[in-house]
Protein backbone atom coordinates (compact mmCIF):
# COMPACT_ATOMS: atom_id res chain seq x y z
CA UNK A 1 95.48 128.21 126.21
CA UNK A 2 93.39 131.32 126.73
CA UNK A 3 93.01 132.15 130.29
CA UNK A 4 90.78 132.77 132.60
CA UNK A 5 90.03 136.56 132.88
CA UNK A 6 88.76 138.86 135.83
CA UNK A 7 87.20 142.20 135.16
CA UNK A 8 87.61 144.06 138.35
CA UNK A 9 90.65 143.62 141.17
CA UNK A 10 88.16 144.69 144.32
CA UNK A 11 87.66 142.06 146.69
CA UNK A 12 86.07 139.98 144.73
CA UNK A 13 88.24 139.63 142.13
CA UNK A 14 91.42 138.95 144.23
CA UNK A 15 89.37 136.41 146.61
CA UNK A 16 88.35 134.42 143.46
CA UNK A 17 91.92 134.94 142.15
CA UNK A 18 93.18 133.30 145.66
CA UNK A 19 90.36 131.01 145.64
CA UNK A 20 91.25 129.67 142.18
CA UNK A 21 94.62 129.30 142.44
CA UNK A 22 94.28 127.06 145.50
CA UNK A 23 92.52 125.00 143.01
CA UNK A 24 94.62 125.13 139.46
CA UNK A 25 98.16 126.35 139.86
CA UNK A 26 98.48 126.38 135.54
CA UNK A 27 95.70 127.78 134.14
CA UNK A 28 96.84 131.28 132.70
CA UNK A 29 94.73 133.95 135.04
CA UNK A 30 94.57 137.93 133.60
CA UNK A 31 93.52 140.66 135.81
CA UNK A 32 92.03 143.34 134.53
CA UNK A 33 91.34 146.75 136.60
CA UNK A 34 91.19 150.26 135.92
CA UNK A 35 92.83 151.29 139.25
CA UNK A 36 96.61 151.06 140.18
CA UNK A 37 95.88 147.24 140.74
CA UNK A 38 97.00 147.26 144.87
CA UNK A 39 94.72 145.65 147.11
CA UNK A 40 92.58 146.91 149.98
CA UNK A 41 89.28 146.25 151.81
CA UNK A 42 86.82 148.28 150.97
CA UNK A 43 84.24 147.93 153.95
CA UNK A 44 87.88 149.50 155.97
CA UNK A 45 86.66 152.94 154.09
CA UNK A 46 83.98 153.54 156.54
CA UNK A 47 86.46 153.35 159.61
CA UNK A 48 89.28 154.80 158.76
CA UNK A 49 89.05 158.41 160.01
CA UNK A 50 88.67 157.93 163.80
CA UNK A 51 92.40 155.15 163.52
CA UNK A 52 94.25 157.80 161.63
CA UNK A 53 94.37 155.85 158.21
CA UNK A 54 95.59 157.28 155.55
CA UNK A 55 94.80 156.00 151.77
CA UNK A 56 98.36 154.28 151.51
CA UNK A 57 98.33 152.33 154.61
CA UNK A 58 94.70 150.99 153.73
CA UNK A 59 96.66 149.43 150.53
CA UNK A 60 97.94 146.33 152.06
CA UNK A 61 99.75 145.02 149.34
CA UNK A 62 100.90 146.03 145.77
CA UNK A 63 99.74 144.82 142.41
CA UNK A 64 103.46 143.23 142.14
CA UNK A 65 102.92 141.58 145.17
CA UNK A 66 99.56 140.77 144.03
CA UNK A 67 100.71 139.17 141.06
CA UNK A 68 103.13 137.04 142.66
CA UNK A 69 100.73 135.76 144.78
CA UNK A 70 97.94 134.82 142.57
CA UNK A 71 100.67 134.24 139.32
CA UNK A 72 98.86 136.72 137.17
CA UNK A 73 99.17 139.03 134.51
CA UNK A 74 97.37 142.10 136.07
CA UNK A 75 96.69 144.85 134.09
CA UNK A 76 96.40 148.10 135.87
CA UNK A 77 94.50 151.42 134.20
CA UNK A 78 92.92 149.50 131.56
CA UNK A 79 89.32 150.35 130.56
CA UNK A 80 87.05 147.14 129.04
CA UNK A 81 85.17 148.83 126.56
CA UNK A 82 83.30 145.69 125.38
CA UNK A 83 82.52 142.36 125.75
CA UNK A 84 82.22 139.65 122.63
CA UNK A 85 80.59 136.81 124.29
CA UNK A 86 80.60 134.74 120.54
CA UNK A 87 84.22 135.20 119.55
CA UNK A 88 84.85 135.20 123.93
CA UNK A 89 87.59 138.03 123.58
CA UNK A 90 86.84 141.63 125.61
CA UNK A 91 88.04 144.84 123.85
CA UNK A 92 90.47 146.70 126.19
CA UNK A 93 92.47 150.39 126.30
CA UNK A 94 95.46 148.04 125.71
CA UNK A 95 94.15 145.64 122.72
CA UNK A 96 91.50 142.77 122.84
CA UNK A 97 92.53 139.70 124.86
CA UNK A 98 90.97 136.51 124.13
CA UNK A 99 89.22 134.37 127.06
CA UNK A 100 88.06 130.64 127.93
CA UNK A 101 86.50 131.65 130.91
CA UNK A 102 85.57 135.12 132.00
CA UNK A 103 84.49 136.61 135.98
CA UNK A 104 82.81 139.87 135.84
CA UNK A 105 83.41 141.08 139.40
CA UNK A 106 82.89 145.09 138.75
CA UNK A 107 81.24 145.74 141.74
CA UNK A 108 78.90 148.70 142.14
CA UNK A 109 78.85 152.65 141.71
CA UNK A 110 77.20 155.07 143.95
CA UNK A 111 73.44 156.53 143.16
CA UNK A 112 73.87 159.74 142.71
CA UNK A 113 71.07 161.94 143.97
CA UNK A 114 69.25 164.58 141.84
CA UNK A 115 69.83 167.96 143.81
CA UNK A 116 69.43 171.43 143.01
CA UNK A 117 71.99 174.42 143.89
CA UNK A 118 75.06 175.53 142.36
CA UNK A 119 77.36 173.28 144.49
CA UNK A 120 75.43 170.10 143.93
CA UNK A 121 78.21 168.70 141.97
CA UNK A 122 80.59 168.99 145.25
CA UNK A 123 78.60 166.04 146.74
CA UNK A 124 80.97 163.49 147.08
CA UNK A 125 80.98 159.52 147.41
CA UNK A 126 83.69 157.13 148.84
CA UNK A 127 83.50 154.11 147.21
CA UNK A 128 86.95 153.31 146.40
CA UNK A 129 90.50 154.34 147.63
CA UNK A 130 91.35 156.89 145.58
CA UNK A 131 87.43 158.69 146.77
CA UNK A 132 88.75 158.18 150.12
CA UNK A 133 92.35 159.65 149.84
CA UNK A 134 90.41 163.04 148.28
CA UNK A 135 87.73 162.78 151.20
CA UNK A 136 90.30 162.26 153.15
CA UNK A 137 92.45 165.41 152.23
CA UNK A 138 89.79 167.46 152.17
CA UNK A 139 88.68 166.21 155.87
CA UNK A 140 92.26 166.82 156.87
CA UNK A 141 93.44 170.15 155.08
CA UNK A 142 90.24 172.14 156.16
CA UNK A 143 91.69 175.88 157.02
CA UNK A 144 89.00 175.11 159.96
CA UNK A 145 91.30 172.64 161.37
CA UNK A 146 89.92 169.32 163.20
CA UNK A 147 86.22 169.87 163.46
CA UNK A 148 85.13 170.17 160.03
CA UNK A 149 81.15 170.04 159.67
CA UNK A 150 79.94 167.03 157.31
CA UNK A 151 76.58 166.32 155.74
CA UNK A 152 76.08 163.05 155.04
CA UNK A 153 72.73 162.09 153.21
CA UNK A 154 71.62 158.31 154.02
CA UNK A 155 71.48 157.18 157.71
CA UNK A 156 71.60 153.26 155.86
CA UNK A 157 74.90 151.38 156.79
CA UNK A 158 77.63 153.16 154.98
CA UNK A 159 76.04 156.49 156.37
CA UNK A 160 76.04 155.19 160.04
CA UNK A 161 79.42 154.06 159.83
CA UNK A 162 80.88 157.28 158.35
CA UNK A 163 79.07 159.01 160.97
CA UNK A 164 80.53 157.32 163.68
CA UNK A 165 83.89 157.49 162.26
CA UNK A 166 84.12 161.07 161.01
CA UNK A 167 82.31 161.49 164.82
CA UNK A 168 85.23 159.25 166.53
CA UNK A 169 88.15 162.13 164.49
CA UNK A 170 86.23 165.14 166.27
CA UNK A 171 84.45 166.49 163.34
CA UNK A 172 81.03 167.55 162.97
CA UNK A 173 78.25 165.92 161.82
CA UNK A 174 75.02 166.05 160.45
CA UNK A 175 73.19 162.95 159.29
CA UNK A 176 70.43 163.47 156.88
CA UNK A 177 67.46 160.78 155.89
CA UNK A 178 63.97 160.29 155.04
CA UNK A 179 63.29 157.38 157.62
CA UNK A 180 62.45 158.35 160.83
CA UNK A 181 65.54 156.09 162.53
CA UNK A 182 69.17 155.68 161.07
CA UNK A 183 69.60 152.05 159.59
CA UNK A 184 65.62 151.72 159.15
CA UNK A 185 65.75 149.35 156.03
CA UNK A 186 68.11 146.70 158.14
CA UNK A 187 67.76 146.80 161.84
CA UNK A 188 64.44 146.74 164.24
CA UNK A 189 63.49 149.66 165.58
CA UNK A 190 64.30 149.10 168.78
CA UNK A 191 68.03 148.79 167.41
CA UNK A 192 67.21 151.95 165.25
CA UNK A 193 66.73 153.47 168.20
CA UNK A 194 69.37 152.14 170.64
CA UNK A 195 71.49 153.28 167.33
CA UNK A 196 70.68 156.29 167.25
CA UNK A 197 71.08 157.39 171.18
CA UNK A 198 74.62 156.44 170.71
CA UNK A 199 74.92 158.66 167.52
CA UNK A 200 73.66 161.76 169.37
CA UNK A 201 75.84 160.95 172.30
CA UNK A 202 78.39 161.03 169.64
CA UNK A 203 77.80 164.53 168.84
CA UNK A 204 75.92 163.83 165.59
CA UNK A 205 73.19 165.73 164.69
CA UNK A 206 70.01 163.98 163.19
CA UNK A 207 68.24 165.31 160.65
CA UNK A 208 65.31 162.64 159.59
CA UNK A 209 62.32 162.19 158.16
CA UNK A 210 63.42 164.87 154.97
CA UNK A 211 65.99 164.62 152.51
CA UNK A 212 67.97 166.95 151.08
CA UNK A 213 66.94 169.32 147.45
CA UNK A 214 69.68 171.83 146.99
CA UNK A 215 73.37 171.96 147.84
CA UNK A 216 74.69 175.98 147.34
CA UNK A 217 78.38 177.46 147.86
CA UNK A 218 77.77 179.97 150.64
CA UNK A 219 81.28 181.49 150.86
CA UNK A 220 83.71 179.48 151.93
CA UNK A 221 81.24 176.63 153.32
CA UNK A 222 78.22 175.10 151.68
CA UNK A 223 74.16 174.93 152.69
CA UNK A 224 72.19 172.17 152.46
CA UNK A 225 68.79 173.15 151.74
CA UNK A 226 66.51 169.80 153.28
CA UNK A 227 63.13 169.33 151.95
CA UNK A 228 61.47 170.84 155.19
CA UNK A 229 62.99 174.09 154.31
CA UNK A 230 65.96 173.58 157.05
CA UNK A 231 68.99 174.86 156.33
CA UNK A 232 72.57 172.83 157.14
CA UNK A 233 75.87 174.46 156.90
CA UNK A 234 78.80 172.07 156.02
CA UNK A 235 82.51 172.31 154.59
CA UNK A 236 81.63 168.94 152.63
CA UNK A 237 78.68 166.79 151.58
CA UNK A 238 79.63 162.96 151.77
CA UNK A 239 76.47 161.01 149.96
CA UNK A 240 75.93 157.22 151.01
CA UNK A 241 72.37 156.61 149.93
CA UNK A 242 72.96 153.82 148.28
CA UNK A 243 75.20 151.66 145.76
CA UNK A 244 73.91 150.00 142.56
CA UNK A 245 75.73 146.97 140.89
CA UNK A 246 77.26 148.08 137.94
CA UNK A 247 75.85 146.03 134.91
CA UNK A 248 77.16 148.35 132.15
CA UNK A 249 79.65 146.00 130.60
CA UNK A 250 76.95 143.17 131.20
CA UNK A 251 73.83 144.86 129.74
CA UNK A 252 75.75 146.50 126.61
CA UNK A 253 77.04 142.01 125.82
CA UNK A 254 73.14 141.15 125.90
CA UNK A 255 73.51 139.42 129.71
CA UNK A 256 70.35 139.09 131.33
CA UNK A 257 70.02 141.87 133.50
CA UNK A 258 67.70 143.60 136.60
CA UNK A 259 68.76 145.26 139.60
CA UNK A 260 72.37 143.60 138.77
CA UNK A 261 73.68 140.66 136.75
CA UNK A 262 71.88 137.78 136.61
CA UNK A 263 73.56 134.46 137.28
CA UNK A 264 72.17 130.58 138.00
CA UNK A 265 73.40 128.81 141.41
CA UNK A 266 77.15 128.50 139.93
CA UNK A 267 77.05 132.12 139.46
CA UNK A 268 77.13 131.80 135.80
CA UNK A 269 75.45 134.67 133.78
CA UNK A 270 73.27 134.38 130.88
CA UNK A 271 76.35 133.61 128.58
CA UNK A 272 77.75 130.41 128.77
CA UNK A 273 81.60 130.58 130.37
CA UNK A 274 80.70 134.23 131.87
CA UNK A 275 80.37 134.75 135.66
CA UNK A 276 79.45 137.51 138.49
CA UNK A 277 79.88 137.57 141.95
CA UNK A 278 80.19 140.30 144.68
CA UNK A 279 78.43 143.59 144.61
CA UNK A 280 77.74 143.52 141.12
CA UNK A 281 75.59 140.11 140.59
CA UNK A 282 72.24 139.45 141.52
CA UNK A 283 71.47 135.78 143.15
CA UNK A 284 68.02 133.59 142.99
CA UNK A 285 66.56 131.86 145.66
CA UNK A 286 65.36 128.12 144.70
CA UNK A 287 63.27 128.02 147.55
CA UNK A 288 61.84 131.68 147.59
CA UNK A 289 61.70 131.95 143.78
CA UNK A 290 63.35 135.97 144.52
CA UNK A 291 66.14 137.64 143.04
CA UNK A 292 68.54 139.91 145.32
CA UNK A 293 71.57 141.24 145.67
CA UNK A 294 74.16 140.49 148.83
CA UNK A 295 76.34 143.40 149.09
CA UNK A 296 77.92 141.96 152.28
CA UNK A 297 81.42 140.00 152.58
CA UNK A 298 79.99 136.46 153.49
CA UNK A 299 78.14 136.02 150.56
CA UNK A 300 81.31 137.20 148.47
CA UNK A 301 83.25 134.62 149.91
CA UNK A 302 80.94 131.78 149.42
CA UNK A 303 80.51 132.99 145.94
CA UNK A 304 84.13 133.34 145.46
CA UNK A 305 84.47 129.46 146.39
CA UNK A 306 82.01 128.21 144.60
CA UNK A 307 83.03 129.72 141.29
CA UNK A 308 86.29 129.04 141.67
CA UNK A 309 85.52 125.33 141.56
CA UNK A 310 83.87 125.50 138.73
CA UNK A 311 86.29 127.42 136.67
CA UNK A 312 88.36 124.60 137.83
CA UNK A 313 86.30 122.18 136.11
CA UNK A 314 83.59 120.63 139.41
CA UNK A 315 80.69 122.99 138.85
CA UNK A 316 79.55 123.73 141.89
CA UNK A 317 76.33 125.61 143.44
CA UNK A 318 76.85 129.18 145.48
CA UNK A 319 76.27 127.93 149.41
CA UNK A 320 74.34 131.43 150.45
CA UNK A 321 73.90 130.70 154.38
CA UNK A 322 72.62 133.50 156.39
CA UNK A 323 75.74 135.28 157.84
CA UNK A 324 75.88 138.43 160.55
CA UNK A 325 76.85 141.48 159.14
CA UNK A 326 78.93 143.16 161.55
CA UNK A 327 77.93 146.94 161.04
CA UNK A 328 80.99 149.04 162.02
CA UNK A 329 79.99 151.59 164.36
CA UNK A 330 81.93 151.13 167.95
CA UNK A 331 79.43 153.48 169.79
CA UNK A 332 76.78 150.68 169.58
CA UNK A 333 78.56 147.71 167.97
CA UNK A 334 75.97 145.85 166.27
CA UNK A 335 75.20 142.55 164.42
CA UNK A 336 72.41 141.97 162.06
CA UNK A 337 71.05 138.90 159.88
CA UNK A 338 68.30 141.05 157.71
CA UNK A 339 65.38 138.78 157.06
CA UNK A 340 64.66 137.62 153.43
CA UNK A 341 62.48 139.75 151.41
CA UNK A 342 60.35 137.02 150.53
CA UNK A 343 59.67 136.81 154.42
CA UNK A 344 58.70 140.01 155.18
CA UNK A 345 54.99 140.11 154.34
CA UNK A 346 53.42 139.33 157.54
CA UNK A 347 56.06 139.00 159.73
CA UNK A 348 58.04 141.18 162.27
CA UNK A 349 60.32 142.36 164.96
CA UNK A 350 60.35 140.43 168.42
CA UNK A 351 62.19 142.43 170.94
CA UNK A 352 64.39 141.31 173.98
CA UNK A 353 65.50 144.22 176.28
CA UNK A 354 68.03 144.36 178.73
CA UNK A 355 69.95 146.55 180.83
CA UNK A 356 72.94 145.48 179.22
CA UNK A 357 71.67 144.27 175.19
CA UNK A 358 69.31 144.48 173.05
CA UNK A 359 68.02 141.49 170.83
CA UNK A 360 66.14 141.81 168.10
CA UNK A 361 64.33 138.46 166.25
CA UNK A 362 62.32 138.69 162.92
CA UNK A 363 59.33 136.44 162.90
CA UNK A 364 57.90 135.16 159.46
CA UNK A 365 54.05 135.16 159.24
CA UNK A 366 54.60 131.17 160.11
CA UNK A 367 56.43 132.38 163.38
CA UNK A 368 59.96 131.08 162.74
CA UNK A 369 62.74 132.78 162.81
CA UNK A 370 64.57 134.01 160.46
CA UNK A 371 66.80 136.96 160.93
CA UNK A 372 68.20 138.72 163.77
CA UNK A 373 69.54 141.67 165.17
CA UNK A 374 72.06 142.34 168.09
CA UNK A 375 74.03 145.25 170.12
CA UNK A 376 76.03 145.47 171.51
CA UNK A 377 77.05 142.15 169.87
CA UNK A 378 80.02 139.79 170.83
CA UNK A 379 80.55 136.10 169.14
CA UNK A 380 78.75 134.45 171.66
CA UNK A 381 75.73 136.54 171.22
CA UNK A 382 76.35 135.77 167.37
CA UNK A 383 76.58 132.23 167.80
CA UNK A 384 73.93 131.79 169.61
CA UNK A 385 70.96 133.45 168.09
CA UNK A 386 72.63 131.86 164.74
CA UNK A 387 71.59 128.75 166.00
CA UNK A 388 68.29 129.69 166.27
CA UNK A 389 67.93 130.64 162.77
CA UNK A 390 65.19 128.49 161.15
CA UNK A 391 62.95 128.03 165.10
CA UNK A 392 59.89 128.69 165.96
């Protein structure tokens, strides 16, 4: 029997791996991932400076121990150069491998800005373990000891959460974005605001409503040229502007494609016997008749589930619930259900202000809710402005 193979050992790919083998203990299951093959959680990257983390202890457990638990053949540092969806085999570093079923869960890579200056290619991104370790280092190892100065361009989520953390370790910071509040494409702006207060209390320094155009060695240190002609000094750049699901493998096999791999409710792709899920796949809405990514862990989850029961042999449909997504920042600890795209023409922010919270609920143009926002949030604040979801 072929097996089942999974392109990509992030997350995703070991939660489906778990979630399958709940499910079918016999099946053969192949792993395939061009990292060391040890598992982690990725949203940890963002808060690991400020608890002392280093790369190794954000590794929780080993591809051996990985492969014991889910009883696969993982293949670690192995590149998938192709993908035959007719003859259902994948061309690999180490050979082509046959499949009968086959989980694309590749995740996304960061957008890399288009800057000017001679040191533009020192910009770095942290998307992985092995970015972070060499972030990390670099963080660490500065000859100007503790408080090194970072640039970070995007105040979106990842950006917030770097800058609190890299804040939290005592090092300088400097956030850079075009919006005129951090976390402007998520959160109201009452909780932009409230967001950023605790930021500058923080000892970050706000640079918005610009971007940056050059990045240039300047001795030992580089400058950050912004748009409105302000200059930035840092030791390091750290870029979080954005991710973008990875749909090389997928585009290059003739899968349906758009912002990132198309699949139906089961999380199948264009190909029969060929599935996406986590950062890397793009979902429909029956209802809305949209498209969108969820780069969040709920979603992952529910995806992870659902495909696992239908590699099992039940196909069953991707339940996408609204779910909080707890943004990591522990100077304003926040909770946010972004509303639907579909529901943002004509609708809006409804703010509740307190002494001691903020609450934040979107309105559709029909005047029922459906997203939220929350901070500082607990699980009872959660829970009970979930339950409202869907009220007028």
């Amino acid at each position: 029997m072929d097996p089942v193979i999974i392109i990509g050992a992030g997350m995703a790919g070991y939660t489906l791996a778990r979630e399958f083998r709940k499910l079918d203990k016999t099946t053969p299951l192949t792993i395939i991932t061009s990292d060391s093959g040890g598992f982690y959680s990725k949203p940890m990257l963002s808060n690991a400076f400020a608890q002392g983390k280093s790369a190794q202890q954000l590794v929780t457990q080993s591809l051996e121990q990985m492969a014991l638990q889910v009883s696969a053949a993982i293949l670690p540092h192995t590149e998938v150069s192709a993908i035959d969806t007719t003859r259902q085999v994948v061309h690999t570093s180490q050979g082509e491998l046959a499949w009968s079923q086959l989980v694309l869960a590749v995740g996304a890579q960061p957008i890399r800005l288009t800057l000017a200056g001679d040191a533009a290619d020192c910009v770095q991104a942290v998307n992985h373990v092995d970015d972070y370790a060499a972030f990390r280092a670099q963080v660490g190892l500065s000859e100007h000891g503790p408080a090194t100065r970072v640039a970070i361009l995007g105040a979106g989520l990842i950006g917030c959460e770097f800058a609190d953390d890299l804040a939290g370790a005592g090092h300088h910071v400097t956030l850079i974005d075009p919006n005129p509040v951090p976390l402007a494409a998520l959160a109201s702006p009452a909780l932009s605001h409230g967001l950023q207060s605790a930021l500058s209390a923080k000892g970050v320094a706000m640079r918005l409503r610009t971007t940056a155009a050059s990045v240039d060695h300047d001795g030992a240190e580089l400058r950050v040229t912004l748009a409105d002609g302000t200059l930035v000094a840092a030791h390091l750049v750290l870029s979080a502007v954005g991710l973008r699901p990875d749909c090389r493998l997928a585009a290059a096999a003739g899968l349906t494609v758009n912002r990132g791999i198309v699949v139906d409710a089961t999380g199948q792709s264009s190909a029969p016997h060929v599935f996406a899920l986590g950062d890397c796949a793009e979902y429909t809405s029956a209802d809305a008749g949209t498209s969108f990514t969820l780069p969040y862990i709920a979603p992952l989850m529910s995806a992870a589930r659902a495909i696992a029961r239908t590699l099992s042999g039940t196909p069953t449909a991707i339940d996408l619930k609204p779910s909080p997504v707890m943004v990591k920042t522990p100077s304003f600890p926040l909770a946010l259900v972004p509303p639907p795209p579909h529901a943002l023409a004509g609708g809006g922010w409804v703010d509740e202000v307190s002494e001691t919270r903020i609450i934040s609920r979107y309105r559709d143009a029909a005047g029922i809710m459906v997203g939220f926002g929350v901070a500082p949030q607990d699980a009872a604040s959660r829970q009970a402005l979930m339950a409202q979801l869907g009220s007028v």
